[in-house]
Protein backbone atom coordinates (compact mmCIF):
# COMPACT_ATOMS: atom_id res chain seq x y z
CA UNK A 1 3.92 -2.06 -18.00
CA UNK A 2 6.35 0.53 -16.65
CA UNK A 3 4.11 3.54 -15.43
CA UNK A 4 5.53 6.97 -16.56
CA UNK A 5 7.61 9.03 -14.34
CA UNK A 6 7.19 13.02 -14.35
CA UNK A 7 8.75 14.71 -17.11
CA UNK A 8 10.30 17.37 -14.73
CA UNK A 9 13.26 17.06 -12.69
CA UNK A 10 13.03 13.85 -11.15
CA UNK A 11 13.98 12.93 -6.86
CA UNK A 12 16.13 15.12 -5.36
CA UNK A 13 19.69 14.00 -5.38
CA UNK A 14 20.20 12.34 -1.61
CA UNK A 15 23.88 11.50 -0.15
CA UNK A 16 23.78 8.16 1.99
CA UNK A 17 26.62 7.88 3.95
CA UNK A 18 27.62 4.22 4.47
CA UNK A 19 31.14 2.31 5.13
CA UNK A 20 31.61 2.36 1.80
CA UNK A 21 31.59 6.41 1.50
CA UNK A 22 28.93 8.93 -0.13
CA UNK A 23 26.50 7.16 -2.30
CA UNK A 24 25.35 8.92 -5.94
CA UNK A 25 22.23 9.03 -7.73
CA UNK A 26 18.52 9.60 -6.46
CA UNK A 27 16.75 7.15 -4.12
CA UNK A 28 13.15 6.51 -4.85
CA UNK A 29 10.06 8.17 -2.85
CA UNK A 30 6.96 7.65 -1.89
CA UNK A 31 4.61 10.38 -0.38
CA UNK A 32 1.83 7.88 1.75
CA UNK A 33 -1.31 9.77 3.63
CA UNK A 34 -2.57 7.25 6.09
CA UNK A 35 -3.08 7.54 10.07
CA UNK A 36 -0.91 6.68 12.54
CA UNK A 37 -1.91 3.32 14.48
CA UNK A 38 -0.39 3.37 18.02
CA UNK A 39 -1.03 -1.03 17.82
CA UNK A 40 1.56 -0.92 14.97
CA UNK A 41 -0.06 -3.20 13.04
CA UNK A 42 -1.36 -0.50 10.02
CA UNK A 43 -1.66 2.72 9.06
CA UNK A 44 1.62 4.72 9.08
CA UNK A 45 4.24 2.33 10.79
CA UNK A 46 2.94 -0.72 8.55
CA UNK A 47 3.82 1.43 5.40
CA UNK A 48 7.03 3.14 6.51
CA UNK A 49 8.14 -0.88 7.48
CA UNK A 50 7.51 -2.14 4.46
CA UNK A 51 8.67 0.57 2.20
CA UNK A 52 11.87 0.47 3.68
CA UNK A 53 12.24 -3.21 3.45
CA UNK A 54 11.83 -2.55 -0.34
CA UNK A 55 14.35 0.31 -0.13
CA UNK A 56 12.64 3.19 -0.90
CA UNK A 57 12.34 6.54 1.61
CA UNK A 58 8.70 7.26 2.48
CA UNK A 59 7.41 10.47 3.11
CA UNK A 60 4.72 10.29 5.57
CA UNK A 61 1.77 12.74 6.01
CA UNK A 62 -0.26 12.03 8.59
CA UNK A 63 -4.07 12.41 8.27
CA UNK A 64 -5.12 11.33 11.85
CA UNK A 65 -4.39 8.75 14.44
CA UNK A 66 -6.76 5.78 15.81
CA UNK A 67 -7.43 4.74 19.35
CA UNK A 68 -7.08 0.84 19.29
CA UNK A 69 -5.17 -1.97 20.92
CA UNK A 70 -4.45 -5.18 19.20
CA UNK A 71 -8.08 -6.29 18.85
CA UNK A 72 -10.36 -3.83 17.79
CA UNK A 73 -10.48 -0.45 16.27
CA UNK A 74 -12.26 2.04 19.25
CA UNK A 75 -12.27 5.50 17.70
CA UNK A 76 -10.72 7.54 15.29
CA UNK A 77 -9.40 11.18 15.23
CA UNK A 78 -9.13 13.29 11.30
CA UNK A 79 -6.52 16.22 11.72
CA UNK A 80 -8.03 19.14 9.73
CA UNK A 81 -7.23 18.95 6.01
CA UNK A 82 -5.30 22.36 6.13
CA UNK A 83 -3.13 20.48 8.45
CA UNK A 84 -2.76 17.57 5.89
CA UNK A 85 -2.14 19.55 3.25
CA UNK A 86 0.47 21.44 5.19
CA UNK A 87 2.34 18.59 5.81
CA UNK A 88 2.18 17.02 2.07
CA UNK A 89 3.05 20.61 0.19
CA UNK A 90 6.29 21.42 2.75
CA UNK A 91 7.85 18.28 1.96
CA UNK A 92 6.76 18.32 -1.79
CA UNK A 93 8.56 21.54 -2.55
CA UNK A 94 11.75 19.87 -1.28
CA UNK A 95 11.64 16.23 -2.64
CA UNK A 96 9.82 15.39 -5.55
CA UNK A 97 7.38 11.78 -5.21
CA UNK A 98 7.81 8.82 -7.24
CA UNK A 99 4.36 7.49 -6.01
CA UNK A 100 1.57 8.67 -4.10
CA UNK A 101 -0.31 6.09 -1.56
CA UNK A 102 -3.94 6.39 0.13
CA UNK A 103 -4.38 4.54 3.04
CA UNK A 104 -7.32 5.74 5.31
CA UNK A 105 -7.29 9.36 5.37
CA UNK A 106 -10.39 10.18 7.92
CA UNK A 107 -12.99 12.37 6.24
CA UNK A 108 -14.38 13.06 3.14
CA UNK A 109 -12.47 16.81 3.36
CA UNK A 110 -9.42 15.01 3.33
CA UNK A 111 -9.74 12.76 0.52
CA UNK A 112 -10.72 16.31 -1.35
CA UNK A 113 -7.78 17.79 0.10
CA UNK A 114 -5.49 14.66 -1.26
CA UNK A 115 -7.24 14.59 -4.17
CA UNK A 116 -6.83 18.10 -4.92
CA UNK A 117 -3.24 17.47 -4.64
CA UNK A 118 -2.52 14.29 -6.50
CA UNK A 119 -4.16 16.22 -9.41
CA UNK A 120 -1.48 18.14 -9.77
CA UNK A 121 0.99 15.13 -9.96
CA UNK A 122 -0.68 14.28 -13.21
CA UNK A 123 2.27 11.57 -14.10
CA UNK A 124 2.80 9.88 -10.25
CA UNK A 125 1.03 6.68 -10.12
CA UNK A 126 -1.16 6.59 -6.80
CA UNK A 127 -2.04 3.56 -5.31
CA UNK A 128 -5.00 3.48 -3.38
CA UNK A 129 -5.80 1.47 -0.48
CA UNK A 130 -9.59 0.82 1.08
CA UNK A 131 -9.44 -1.10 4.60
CA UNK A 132 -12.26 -2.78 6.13
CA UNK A 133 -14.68 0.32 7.82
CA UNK A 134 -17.19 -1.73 9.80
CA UNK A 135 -15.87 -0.60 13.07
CA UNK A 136 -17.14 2.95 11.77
CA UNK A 137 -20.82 4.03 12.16
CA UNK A 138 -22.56 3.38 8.72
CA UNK A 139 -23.42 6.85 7.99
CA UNK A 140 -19.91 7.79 8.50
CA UNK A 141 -18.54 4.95 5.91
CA UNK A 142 -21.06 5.87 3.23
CA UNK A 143 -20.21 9.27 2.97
CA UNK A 144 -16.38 8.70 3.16
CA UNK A 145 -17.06 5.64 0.40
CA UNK A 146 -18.67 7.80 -2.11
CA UNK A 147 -16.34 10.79 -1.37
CA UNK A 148 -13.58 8.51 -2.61
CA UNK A 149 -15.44 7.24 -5.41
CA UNK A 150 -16.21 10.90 -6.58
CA UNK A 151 -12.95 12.28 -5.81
CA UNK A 152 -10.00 10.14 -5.55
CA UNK A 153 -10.92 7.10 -7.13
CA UNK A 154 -10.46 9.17 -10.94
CA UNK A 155 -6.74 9.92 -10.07
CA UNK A 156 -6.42 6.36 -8.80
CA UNK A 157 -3.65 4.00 -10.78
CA UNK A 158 -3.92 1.22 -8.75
CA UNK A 159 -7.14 0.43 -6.54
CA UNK A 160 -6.13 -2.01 -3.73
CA UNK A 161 -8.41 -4.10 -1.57
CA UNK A 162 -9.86 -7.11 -0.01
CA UNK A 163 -12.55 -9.03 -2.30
CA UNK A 164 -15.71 -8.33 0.48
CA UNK A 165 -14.71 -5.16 1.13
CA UNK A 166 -14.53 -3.88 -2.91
CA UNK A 167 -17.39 -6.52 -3.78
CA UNK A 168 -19.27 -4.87 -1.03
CA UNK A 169 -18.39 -1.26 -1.97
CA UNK A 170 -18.23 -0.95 -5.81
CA UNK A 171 -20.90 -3.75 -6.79
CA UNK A 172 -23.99 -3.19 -4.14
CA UNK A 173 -26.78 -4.08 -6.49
CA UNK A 174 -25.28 -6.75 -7.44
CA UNK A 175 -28.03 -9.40 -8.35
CA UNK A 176 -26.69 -12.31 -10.70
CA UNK A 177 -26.66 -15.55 -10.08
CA UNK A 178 -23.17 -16.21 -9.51
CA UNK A 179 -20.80 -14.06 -6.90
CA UNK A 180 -18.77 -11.37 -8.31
CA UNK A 181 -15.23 -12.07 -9.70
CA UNK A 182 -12.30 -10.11 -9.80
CA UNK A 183 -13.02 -9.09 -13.56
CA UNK A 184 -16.31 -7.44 -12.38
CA UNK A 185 -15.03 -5.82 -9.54
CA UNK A 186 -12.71 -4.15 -11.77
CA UNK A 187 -14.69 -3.27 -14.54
CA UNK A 188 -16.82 -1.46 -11.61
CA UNK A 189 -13.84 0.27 -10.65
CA UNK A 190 -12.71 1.24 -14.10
CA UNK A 191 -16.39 3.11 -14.51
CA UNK A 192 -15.19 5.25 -11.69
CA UNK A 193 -11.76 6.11 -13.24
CA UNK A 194 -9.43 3.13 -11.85
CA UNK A 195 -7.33 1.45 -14.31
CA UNK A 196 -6.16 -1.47 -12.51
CA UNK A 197 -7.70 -3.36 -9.37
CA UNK A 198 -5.86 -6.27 -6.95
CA UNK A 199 -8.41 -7.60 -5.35
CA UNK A 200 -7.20 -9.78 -2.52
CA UNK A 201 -8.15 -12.84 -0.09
CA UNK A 202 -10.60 -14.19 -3.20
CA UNK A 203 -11.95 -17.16 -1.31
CA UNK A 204 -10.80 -20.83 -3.18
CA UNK A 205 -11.58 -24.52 -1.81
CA UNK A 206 -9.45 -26.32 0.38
CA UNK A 207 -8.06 -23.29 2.26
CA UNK A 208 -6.86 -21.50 -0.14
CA UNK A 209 -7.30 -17.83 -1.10
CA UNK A 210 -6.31 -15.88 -4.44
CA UNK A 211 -5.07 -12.36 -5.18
CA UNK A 212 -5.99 -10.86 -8.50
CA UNK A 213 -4.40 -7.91 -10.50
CA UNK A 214 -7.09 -6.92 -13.26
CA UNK A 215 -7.64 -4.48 -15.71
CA UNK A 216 -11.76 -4.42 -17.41
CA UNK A 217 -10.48 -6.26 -20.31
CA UNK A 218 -7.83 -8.97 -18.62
CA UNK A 219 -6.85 -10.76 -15.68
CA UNK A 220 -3.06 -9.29 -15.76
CA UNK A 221 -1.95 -11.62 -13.01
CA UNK A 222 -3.30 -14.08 -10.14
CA UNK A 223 -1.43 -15.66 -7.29
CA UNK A 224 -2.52 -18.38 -4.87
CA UNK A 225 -1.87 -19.11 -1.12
CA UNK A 226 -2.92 -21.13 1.04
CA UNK A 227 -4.94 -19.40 4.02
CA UNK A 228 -2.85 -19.43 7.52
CA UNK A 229 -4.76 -20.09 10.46
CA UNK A 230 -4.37 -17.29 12.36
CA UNK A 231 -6.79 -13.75 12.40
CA UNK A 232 -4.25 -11.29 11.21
CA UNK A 233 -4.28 -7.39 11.14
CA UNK A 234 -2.24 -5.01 8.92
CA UNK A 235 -1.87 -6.65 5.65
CA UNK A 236 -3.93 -4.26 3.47
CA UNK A 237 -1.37 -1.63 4.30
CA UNK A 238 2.04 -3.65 4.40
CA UNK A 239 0.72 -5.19 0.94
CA UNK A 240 -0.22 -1.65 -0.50
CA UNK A 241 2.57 -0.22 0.63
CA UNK A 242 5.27 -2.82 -0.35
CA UNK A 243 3.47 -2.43 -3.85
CA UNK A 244 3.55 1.53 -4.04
CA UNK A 245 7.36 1.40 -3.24
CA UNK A 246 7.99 -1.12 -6.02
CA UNK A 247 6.21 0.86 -8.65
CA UNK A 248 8.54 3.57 -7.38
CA UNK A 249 11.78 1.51 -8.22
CA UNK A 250 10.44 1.08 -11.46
CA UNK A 251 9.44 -2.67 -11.38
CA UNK A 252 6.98 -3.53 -13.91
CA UNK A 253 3.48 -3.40 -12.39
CA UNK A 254 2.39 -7.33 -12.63
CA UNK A 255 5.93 -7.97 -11.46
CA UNK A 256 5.50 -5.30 -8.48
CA UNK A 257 2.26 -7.52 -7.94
CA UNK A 258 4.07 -10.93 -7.57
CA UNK A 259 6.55 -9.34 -5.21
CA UNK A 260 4.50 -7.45 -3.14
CA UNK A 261 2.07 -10.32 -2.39
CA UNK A 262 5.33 -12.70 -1.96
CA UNK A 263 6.79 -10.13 0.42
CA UNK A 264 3.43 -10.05 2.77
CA UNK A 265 3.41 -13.95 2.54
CA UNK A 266 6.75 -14.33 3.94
CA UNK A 267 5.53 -11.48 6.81
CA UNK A 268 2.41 -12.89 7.86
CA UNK A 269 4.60 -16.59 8.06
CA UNK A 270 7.11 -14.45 10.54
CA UNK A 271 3.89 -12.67 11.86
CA UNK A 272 4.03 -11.51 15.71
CA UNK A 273 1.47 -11.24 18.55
CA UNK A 274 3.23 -8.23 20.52
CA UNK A 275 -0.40 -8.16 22.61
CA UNK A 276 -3.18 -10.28 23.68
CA UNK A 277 -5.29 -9.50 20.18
CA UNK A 278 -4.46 -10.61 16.79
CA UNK A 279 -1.81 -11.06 14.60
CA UNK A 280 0.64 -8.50 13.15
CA UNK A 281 2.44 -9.52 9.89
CA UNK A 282 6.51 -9.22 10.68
CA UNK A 283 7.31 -6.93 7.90
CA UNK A 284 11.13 -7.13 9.03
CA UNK A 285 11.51 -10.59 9.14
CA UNK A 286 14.27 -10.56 6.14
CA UNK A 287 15.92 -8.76 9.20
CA UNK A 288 16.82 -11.69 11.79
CA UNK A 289 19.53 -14.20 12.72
CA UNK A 290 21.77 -12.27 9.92
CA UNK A 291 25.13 -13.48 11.37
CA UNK A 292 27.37 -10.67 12.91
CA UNK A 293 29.26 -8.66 10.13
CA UNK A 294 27.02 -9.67 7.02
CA UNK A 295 24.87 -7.58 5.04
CA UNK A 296 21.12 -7.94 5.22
CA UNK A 297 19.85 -8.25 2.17
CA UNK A 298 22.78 -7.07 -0.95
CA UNK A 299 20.82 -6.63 -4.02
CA UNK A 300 23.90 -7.79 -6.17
CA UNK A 301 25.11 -10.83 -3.49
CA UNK A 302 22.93 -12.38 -1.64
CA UNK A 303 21.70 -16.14 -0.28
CA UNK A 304 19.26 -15.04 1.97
CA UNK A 305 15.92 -17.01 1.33
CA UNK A 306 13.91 -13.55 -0.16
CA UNK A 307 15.54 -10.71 -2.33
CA UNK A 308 13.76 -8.00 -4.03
CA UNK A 309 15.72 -6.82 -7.22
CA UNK A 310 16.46 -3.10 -7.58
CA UNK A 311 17.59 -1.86 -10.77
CA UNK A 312 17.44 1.62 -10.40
CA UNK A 313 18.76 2.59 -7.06
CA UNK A 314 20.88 -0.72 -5.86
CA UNK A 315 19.73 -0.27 -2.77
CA UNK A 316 20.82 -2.35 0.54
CA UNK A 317 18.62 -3.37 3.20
C-alpha cells in the first residue's frame, strides 16, 4: 500500500545545486523527534545517516541528549516540551513533512507535546520507534510506556520494535502456552490504535533471527537473517529511520520493509567499533572505495552492490 500524502500543498520546492546545474521538483522530508547521542550510534545522528543514505532531507527536533559512551546508557536529559515544540512548529511553517518519526523523546510531556502535534498532520504517516529502556529506573519506563500507549500510539502508522521489547510492553499478562508471535503482538498494538507492527530480531534456530511486518489480520511480510556475532548498538533507529524516509519517497510500505531491513543488514556487515564498547552499524558504508570521479550511488546507473530505487525525487547519493 501507498500511504496518502496531505491533500494541501505538498514539500516546499528546494533548489540543489550540483555540477549538473539547479535541480527541479520537491525533495522528500522527514520531521524525526529523537535525542541526540554524543556515542553516535542512535538517536539523532543514526537517523539523519540513514535518511540521507536513502535521499531524503531530515528535519531534526531534538527532544534531549543522553550521557553515554559506547557501552552503556548513564543518564538522560528531556529539554522542556515548549522547547520541542518550538523547534518542530518553526520549521513546519516553512517546509511541509512527508513523514513524522518517534524515536525516544524523554518524558511523558513530550510524547503529549508530539502527539499534540502529529494530530494535526492527520494524512503524514508516523513511524514510531520504542528502544530498549532498561537502563532507565522502572518507574520512569512505566509511566513513559503507558504515556505512549495513551497518546501517541493512536496517531501511530507504523509501530517499530524489537520482539522482547514489544512482547514485553504490549502483551504483559501474557499467559498461554506458547510465546507470543508477531501476529499477537500486533493485534495488541492494533487495540491501541497501530495499524501495522515490524517486530524485529524474532528469535529462529540455528542462528537465525526474523523481522516481521504485520497487520491484526496478516503477516504482510517476513525476512530472515542470520544473527552476526557481534553485540551491536543503533539499529532500532538506523532501521526506523531508513524505513520512515522510504515511506516518504513513496515506496510501497512492505517494499519500504524489505529495503529498510536490507539496508541495516548491509550496515551492521560494514559495522564499526569507533570505541572500546560495542558495535555501531556503518550506515555509510555504500559510501567507500568509490573510485575517484564516480558517482556514489546514481539511481538511474549504477553497479554498486546496493541501490535503493527512487521514483519520485531521482535522487543521488
Amino acid at each position: 500500500m501507498k500511504h496518502p500524502k496531505k491533500d494541501t500543498a505538498g514539500p516546499a520546492p528546494i533548489t540543489v545545486l550540483d555540477d549538473d546545474g539547479p535541480a527541479d521538483g520537491p525533495v522528500a522530508s522527514v520531521m524525526v523527534f529523537n535525542a541526540n547521542d554524543p556515542s553516535g550510534a542512535g538517536g539523532l545522528t543514526a537517523d539523519c545517516l540513514a535518511m540521507a543514505s536513502v535521499g531524503v532531507h531530515p528535519m531534526p527536533v531534538m527532544t534531549g541528549a543522553y550521557a553515554r559512551d559506547t557501552s552503556e546508557i548513564a543518564d538522560h536529559f528531556p529539554f522542556d516540551d515548549d522547547a520541542v515544540l518550538a523547534q518542530a512548529r518553526t520549521i513546519l511553517e516553512d517546509v511541509a513533512p512527508d513523514v513524522f518519526k518517534v524515536g525516544f523523546v524523554g518524558s511523558p510531556e513530550n510524547l503529549s507535546a508530539v502527539a499534540a502535534l502529529v494530530s494535526d498532520y492527520a494524512d503524514v504517516p508516523v513511524v514510531t520507534y520504542m528502544p530498549d529502556l532498561s537502563w532507565w529506573q522502572e518507574d520512569q519506563i512505566d509511566q513513559y510506556l503507558d504515556a505512549c500507549a495513551d497518546m501517541l500510539l493512536p496517531q501511530t502508522t507504523v509501530l517499530v520494535g524489537s520482539y522482547g521489547t514489544l512482547a514485553r510492553w504490549l502483551l504483559p499478562d501474557w499467559d498461554a502456552p506458547r510465546a507470543p508471535d508477531a501476529r499477537d503482538i500486533a493485534k495488541a498494538a492494533q487495540e491501541l490504535g497501530v495499524p501495522y507492527t515490524l517486530v524485529t530480531g524474532i528469535p529462529l534456530p540455528e542462528q537465525f533471527i526474523d523481522n516481521a511486518l504485520c497487520s491484526a489480520s496478516a503477516l504482510m511480510c517476513s525476512e530472515k537473517f542470520e544473527r552476526l556475532e557481534a553485540t551491536f548498538v543503533g539499529t532500532g533507529d538506523t532501521l526506523s529511520a531508513a524505513l520512515a524516509a522510504l515511506i516518504a519517497v513513496g515506496t510501497e510500505l512492505a517494499e519500504a520493509v524489505t529495503e529498510a531491513l536490507s539496508y541495516l543488514d548491509r550496515s551492521l556487515e560494514a559495522g564499526l567499533r569507533p570505541g572500546m564498547g560495542h558495535v555501531q552499524p556503518d550506515r555509510l558504508f555504500w559510501a567507500h572505495d568509490v573510485p575517484e570521479g564516480e558517482l556514489l550511488l546514481d539511481a538511474q546507473d549504477s553497479d554498486q552492490p546496493f541501490l535503493f530505487d527512487f521514483p519520485p525525487n531521482e535522487t543521488r547519493h
